[in-house]
Structure formats: C-alpha cells, structure tokens
Protein backbone atom coordinates (compact mmCIF):
# COMPACT_ATOMS: atom_id res chain seq x y z
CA UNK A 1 -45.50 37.66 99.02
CA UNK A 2 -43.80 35.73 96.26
CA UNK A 3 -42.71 32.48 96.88
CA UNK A 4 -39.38 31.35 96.19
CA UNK A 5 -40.21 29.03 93.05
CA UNK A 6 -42.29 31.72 91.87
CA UNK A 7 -39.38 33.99 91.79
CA UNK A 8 -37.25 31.41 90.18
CA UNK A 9 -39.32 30.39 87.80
CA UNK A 10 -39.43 34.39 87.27
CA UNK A 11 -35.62 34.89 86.59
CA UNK A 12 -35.29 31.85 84.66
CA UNK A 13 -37.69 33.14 82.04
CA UNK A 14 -36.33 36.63 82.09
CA UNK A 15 -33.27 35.54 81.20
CA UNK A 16 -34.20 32.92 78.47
CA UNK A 17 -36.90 36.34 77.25
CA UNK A 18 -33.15 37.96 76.93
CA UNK A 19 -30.84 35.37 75.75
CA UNK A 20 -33.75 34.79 72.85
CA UNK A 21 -33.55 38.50 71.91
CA UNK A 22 -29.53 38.80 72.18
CA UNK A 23 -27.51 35.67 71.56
CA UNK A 24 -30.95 33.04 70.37
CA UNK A 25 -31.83 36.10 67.63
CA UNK A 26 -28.45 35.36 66.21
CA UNK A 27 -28.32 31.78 65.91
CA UNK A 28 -31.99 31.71 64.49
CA UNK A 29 -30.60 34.21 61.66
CA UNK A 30 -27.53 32.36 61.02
CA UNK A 31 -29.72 28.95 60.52
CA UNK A 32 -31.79 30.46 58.76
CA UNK A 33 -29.47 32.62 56.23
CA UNK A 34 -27.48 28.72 56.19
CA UNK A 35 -30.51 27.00 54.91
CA UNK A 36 -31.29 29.31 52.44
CA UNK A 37 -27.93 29.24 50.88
CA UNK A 38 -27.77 25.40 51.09
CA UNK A 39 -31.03 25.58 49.05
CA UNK A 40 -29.48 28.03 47.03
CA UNK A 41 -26.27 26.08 46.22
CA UNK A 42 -28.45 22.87 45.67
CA UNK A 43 -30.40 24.08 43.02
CA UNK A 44 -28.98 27.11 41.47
CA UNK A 45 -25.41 26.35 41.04
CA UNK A 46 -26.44 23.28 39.33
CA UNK A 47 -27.65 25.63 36.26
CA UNK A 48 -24.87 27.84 36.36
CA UNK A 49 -21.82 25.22 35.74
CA UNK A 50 -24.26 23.51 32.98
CA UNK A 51 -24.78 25.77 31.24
CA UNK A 52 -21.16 27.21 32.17
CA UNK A 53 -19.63 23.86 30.87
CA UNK A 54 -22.16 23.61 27.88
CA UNK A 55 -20.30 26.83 26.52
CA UNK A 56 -16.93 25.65 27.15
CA UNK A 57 -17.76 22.42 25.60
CA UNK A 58 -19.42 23.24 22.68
CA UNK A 59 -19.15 20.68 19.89
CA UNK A 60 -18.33 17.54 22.12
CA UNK A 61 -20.70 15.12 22.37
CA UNK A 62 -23.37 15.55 24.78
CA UNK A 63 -22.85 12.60 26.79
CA UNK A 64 -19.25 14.27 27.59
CA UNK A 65 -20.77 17.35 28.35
CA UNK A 66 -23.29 15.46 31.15
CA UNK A 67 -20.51 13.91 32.83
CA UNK A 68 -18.62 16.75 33.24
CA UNK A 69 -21.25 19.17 34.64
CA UNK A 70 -22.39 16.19 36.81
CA UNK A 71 -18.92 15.80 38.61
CA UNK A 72 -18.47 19.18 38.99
CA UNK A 73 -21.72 19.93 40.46
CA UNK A 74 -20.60 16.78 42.45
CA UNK A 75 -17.67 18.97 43.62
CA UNK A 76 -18.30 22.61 44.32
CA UNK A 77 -21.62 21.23 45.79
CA UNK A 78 -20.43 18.91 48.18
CA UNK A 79 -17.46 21.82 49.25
CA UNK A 80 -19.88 24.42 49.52
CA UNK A 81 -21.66 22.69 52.28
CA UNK A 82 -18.97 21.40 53.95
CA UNK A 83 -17.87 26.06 54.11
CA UNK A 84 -21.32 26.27 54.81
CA UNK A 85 -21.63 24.35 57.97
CA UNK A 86 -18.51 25.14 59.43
CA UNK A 87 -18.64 29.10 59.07
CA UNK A 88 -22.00 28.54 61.17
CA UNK A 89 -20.81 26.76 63.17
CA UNK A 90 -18.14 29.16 64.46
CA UNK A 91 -20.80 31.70 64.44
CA UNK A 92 -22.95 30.07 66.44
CA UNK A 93 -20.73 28.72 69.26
CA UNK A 94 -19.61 32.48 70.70
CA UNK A 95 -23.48 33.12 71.15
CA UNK A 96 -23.11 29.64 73.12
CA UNK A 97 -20.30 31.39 75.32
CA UNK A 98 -17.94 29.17 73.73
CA UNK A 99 -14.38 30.54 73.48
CA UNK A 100 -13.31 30.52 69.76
CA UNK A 101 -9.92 31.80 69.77
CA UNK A 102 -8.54 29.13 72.29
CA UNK A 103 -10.63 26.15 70.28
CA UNK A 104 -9.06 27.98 67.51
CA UNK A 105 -5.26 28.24 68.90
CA UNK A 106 -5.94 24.17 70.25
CA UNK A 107 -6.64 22.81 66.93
CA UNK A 108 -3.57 25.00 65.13
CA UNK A 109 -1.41 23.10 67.44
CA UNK A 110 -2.95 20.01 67.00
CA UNK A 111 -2.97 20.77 63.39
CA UNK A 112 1.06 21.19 63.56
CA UNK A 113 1.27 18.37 65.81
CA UNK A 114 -0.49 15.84 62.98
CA UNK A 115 1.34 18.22 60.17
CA UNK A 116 3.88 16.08 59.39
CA UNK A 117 1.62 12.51 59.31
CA UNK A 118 -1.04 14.41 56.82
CA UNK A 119 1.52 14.72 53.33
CA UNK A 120 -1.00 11.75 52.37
CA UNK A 121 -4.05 13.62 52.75
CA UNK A 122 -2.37 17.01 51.40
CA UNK A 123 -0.93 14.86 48.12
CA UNK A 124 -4.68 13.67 47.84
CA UNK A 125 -6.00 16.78 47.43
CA UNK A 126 -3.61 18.18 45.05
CA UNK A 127 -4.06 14.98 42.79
CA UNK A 128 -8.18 15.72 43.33
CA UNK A 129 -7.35 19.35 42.20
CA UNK A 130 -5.64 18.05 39.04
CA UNK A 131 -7.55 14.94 38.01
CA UNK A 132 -10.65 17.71 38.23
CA UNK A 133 -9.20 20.42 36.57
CA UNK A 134 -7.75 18.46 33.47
CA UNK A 135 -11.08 16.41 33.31
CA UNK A 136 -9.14 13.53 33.42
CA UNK A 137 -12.54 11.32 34.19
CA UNK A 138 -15.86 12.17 35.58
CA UNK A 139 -19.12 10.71 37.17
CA UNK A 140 -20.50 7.34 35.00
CA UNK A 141 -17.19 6.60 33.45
CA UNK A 142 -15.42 3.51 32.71
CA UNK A 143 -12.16 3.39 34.02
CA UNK A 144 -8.62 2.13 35.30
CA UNK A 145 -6.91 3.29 37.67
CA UNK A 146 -4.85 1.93 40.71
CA UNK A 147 -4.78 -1.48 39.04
CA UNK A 148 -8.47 -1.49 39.49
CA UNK A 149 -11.34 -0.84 37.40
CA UNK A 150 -15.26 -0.46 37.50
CA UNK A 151 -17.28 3.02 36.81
CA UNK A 152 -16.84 6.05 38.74
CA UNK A 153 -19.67 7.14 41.19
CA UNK A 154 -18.24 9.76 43.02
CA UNK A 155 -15.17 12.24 42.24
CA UNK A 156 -13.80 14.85 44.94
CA UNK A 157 -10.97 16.42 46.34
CA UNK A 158 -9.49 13.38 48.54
CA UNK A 159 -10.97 10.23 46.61
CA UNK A 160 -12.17 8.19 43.54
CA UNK A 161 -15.20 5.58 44.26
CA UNK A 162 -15.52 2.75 41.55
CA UNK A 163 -17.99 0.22 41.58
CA UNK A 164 -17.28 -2.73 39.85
CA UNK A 165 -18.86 -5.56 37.72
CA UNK A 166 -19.75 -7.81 40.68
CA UNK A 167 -21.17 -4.50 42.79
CA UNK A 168 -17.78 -4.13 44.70
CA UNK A 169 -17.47 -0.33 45.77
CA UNK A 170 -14.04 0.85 45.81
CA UNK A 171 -12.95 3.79 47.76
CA UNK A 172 -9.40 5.17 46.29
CA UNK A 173 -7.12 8.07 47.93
CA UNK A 174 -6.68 9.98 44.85
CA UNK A 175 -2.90 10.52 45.73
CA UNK A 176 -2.89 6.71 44.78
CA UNK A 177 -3.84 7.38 41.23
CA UNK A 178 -0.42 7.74 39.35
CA UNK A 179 -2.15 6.62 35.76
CA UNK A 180 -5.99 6.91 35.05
CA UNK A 181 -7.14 4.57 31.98
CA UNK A 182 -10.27 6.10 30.63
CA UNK A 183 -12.42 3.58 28.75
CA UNK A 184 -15.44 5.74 27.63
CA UNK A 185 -13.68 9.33 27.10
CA UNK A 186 -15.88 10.66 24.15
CA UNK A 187 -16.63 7.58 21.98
CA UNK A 188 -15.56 3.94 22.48
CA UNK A 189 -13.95 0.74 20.92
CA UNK A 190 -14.82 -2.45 19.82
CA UNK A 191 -11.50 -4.05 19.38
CA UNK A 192 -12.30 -8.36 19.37
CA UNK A 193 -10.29 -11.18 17.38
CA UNK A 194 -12.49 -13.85 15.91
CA UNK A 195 -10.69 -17.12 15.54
CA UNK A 196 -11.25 -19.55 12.42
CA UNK A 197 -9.97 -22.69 11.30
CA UNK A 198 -6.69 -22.86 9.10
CA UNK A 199 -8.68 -24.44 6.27
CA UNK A 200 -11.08 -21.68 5.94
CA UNK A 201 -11.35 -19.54 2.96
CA UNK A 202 -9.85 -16.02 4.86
CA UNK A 203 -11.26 -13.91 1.50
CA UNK A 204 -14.95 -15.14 2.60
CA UNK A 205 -14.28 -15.45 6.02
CA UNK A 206 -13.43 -11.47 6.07
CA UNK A 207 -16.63 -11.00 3.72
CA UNK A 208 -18.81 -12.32 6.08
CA UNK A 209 -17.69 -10.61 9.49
CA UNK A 210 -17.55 -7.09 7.11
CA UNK A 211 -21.25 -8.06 6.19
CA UNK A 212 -22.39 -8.78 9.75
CA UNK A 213 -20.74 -5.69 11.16
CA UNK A 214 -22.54 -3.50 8.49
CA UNK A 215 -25.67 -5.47 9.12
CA UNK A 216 -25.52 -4.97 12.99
CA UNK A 217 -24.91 -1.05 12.34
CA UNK A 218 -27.50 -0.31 10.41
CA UNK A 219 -29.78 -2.26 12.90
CA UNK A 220 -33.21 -0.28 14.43
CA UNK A 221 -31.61 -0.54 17.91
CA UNK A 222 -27.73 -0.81 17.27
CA UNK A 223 -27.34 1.96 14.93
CA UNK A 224 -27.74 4.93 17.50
CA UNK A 225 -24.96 3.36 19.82
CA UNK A 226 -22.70 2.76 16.55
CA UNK A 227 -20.23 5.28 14.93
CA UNK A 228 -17.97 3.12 13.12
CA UNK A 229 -19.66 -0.35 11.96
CA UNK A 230 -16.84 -3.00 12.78
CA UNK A 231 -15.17 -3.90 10.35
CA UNK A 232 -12.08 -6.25 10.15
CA UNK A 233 -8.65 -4.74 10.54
CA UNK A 234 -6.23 -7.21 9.56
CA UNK A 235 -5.22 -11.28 9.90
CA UNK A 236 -4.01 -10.84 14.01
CA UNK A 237 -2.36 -14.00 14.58
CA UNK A 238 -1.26 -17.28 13.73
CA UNK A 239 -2.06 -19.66 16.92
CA UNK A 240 -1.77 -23.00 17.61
CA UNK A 241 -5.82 -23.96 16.95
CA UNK A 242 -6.94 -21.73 14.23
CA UNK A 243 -6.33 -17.94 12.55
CA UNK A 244 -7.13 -14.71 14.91
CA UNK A 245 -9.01 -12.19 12.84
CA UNK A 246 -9.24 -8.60 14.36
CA UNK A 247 -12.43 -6.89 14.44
CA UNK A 248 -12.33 -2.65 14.91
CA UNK A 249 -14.75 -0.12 15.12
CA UNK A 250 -16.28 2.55 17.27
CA UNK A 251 -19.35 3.14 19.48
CA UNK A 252 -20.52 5.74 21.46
CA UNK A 253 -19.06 5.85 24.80
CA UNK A 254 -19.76 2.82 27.33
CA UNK A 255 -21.66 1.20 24.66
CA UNK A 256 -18.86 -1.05 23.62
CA UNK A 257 -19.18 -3.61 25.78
CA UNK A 258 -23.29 -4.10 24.53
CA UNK A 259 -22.66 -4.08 20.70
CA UNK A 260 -19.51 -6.72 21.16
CA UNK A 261 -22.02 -8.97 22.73
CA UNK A 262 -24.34 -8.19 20.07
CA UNK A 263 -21.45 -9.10 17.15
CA UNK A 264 -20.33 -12.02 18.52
CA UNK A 265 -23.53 -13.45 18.60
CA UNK A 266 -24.13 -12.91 14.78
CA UNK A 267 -20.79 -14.20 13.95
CA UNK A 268 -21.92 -17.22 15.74
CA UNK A 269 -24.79 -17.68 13.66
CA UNK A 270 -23.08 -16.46 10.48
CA UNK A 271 -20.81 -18.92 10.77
CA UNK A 272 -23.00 -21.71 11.15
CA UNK A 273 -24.67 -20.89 7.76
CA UNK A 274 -21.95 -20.25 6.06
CA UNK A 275 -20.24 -23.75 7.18
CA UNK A 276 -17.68 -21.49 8.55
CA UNK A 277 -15.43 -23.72 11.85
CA UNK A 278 -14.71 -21.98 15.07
CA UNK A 279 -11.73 -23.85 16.26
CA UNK A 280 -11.00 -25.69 19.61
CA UNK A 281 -7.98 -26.92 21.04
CA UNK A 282 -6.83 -30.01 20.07
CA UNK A 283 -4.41 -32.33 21.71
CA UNK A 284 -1.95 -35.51 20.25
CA UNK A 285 -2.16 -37.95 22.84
CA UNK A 286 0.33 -41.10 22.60
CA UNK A 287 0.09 -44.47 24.53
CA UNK A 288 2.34 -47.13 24.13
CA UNK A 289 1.07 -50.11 22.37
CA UNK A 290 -1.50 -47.36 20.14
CA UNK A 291 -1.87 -45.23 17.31
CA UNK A 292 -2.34 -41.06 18.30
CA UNK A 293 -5.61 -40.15 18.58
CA UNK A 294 -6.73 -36.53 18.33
CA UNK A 295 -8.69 -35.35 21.44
C-alpha cells in the first residue's frame, strides 16, 4: 500500500511533469526568444544605424558621423530593451495564473489618476524626441545647456547627463532644456585676446602672434587637430593695463581647448625673446605727506 507521502510526493511531481509541458514550455520559449533578440538588438542594430547614418551623412566629418551613430545606438538600444522586457513580462505572468486584464485596468486608472501630475515627464519626452531628431547634440559633445555645461554621456528620451570639468555628473530633464549651446558641432574655435603693453610696436606685435600661430599649425602633433592656424583678427580693446589683441582660428571639434593651451604657451615664450611686455595692473597709490608711487 502506498503511503501517504509517497502519494504526495506523487501528485506534486505530476503536476510540476504538467505545468513544465503546458505553462513552464512557454515561459522557457519566451526567455529564450527574449535573449536572443536582446543579443540581436545589441549587436546587429549597432551596424545597421552606422552604416544607416554613414549614408545620410556623407561628406561630414567623421568625428560627426561617430557621435551621431553612437547616441542613436544609445537610443533605440536602450528602448528596445526596455519593449523587450516588458512584452515578456506580460507573457509570462498569465502562465503564472496572474490576471492581466485587471493589473491592466488597475494601472489605466492609476495611470489617469497620476495623468494630470506627469505633463513634466510627457514635455520631457517630446523635447528628447526633438533634441534627437534634429541632432541638436550627441554622445562626447561639449555643451551648454540649462545654464550648465560639461560633455554629454548619455542622451535619451527623458534626460541629458553632463559631466563636468571637476567630474560632477549632471542629470537634466530634457523638458528643462529651452536653449542647447553646442561647443564642438563639426569643427571648433579658438577665439583668445592676448594683452600687450601700450608702448609696444602693434605692427610686430601682430607679426609675431601670426608667426607663432602658423608655427604651432604646421607642428608634427598640432597640425592634425588644426584647420585654421590662428591668426589675429583685429586690435579688441583698449583697457585700462595694456591693448587686447584677438586671436581666431579653427580646430577640429573638442580640440580647442588643447591647442589654446598650446598657443598661449608660445606667445609666452615669444614674447620673452622678442622683449615683447605682458601687462599687469597697476595702481596710483597717494599718502599724505608722499609722492605717488606706482604699485
């Protein structure tokens, strides 16, 4: 006769043996279909919008190109999985005995009940839409927006994340983004004023920062990041220690910031050899009982 645990233990695994062939058969598939198209989406649909994007951007410089397929791999990526997960999700929970039409009819009215507090979240993704669609900035640019600035890392629907020059990560609702300065859209700037002394000689003054900026762009490891050698522009200003010279030219993109470092340097040394002053302030200070001294 067959004891009572026996027969338990019987049942249980009959009906495990049947709930693997009915209901478990279906969730394995759906997992498994899932993973392959995550593993699809990861790797192939990276190729397609590069070489989508290539062709649409034909003629603009590569490192535009890069950025471009980068955030909008980024992007459909990032969405895809999100589908992904949550049409398996509601295929899976029915073979859990889970009631999907009243989950589904709880979170429509819970969805109408928050309605009216989400016009943030709704106005963020319509900004995402448009900021992505007009390529307004993408992944490893340089930019300003919502008074702050630093280089993107990460573009989507709802938000822009920045991280600036002392590491800061900044997370911003793209709905807050009402103008986007783009500092490294296709090529670059230098644009510096160099300040000399009012008894200088502006003719060879001007002659030596054209000579420098040449030099520097014809230089072994300056010249690929230089389009434009700088050259100067005009006689800026007037101010109260000395004359403001202004320096343009372009680089490529995000390279600015390393060949102005580079320039100013030279200048520096230029000027030393060429007995050329950089001014400093310089203050009248009278005592009673003294002469003015200059300070």
């Amino acid at each position: 006769m067959t004891s009572i645990p026996l027969l338990f233990a019987r049942i249980t695994t009959d009906r495990v043996t049947d709930w693997l062939i009915t209901d478990g058969l279906t969730i394995i598939v759906v997992i498994i279909v899932v993973a392959i198209l995550f593993a699809v989406f990861r790797t192939a649909v990276p190729h397609v919008i590069e070489a989508t994007v290539r062709r649409q951007m034909a003629g603009r410089p590569e490192v535009e190109t890069a950025k471009r397929a980068k955030t909008l791999v980024n992007v459909f990526v990032r969405t895809a999985e999100v589908v992904l997960f949550v049409a398996a999700l509601l295929t899976i929970l029915p073979e859990l005995g889970v009631n999907i039409g009243a989950l589904l009819a709880g979170v429509g009215i819970m969805g109408l009940a928050i309605g009216f507090g989400a016009q943030s979240l709704v106005r963020d993704l319509v900004s995402g839409f448009f900021i992505l669609i007009e390529n307004q900035f993408g992944i490893d640019d340089v930019v300003t927006v919502a008074g702050i600035s630093g280089q993107v890392q990460e573009v989507n629907l709802r938000r822009t994340v920045l991280r600036d020059l002392d590491g800061t990560v900044h997370s911003i609702p793209n709905g807050e983004i009402r103008v986007a300065s783009n500092l490294t859209r296709e090529w670059s700037r230098v644009n510096m004023n160099v300040t000399v002394a009012y008894g200088e000689d502006l003719d060879k003054v001007i002659d030596v920062i054209n000579r420098v900026g040449n030099a520097l762009a014809e230089d072994v490891d300056f010249a690929p990041l230089i389009t434009t050698p700088p050259q100067v522009l005009r006689v800026d200003k007037l101010g109260e220690s000395g004359i403001e010279i202004k320096i343009l030219g372009e680089t490529k993109p995000i390279r600015q910031w390393d060949v102005m470092g580079e320039l100013r340097k030279r200048l520096k040394k230029a000027f030393d050899e060429e007995g050329i002053e950089i001014p400093f302030p310089h203050r009248v200070i009278v005592t009673r009982g003294a002469k003015a001294t200059d300070v």
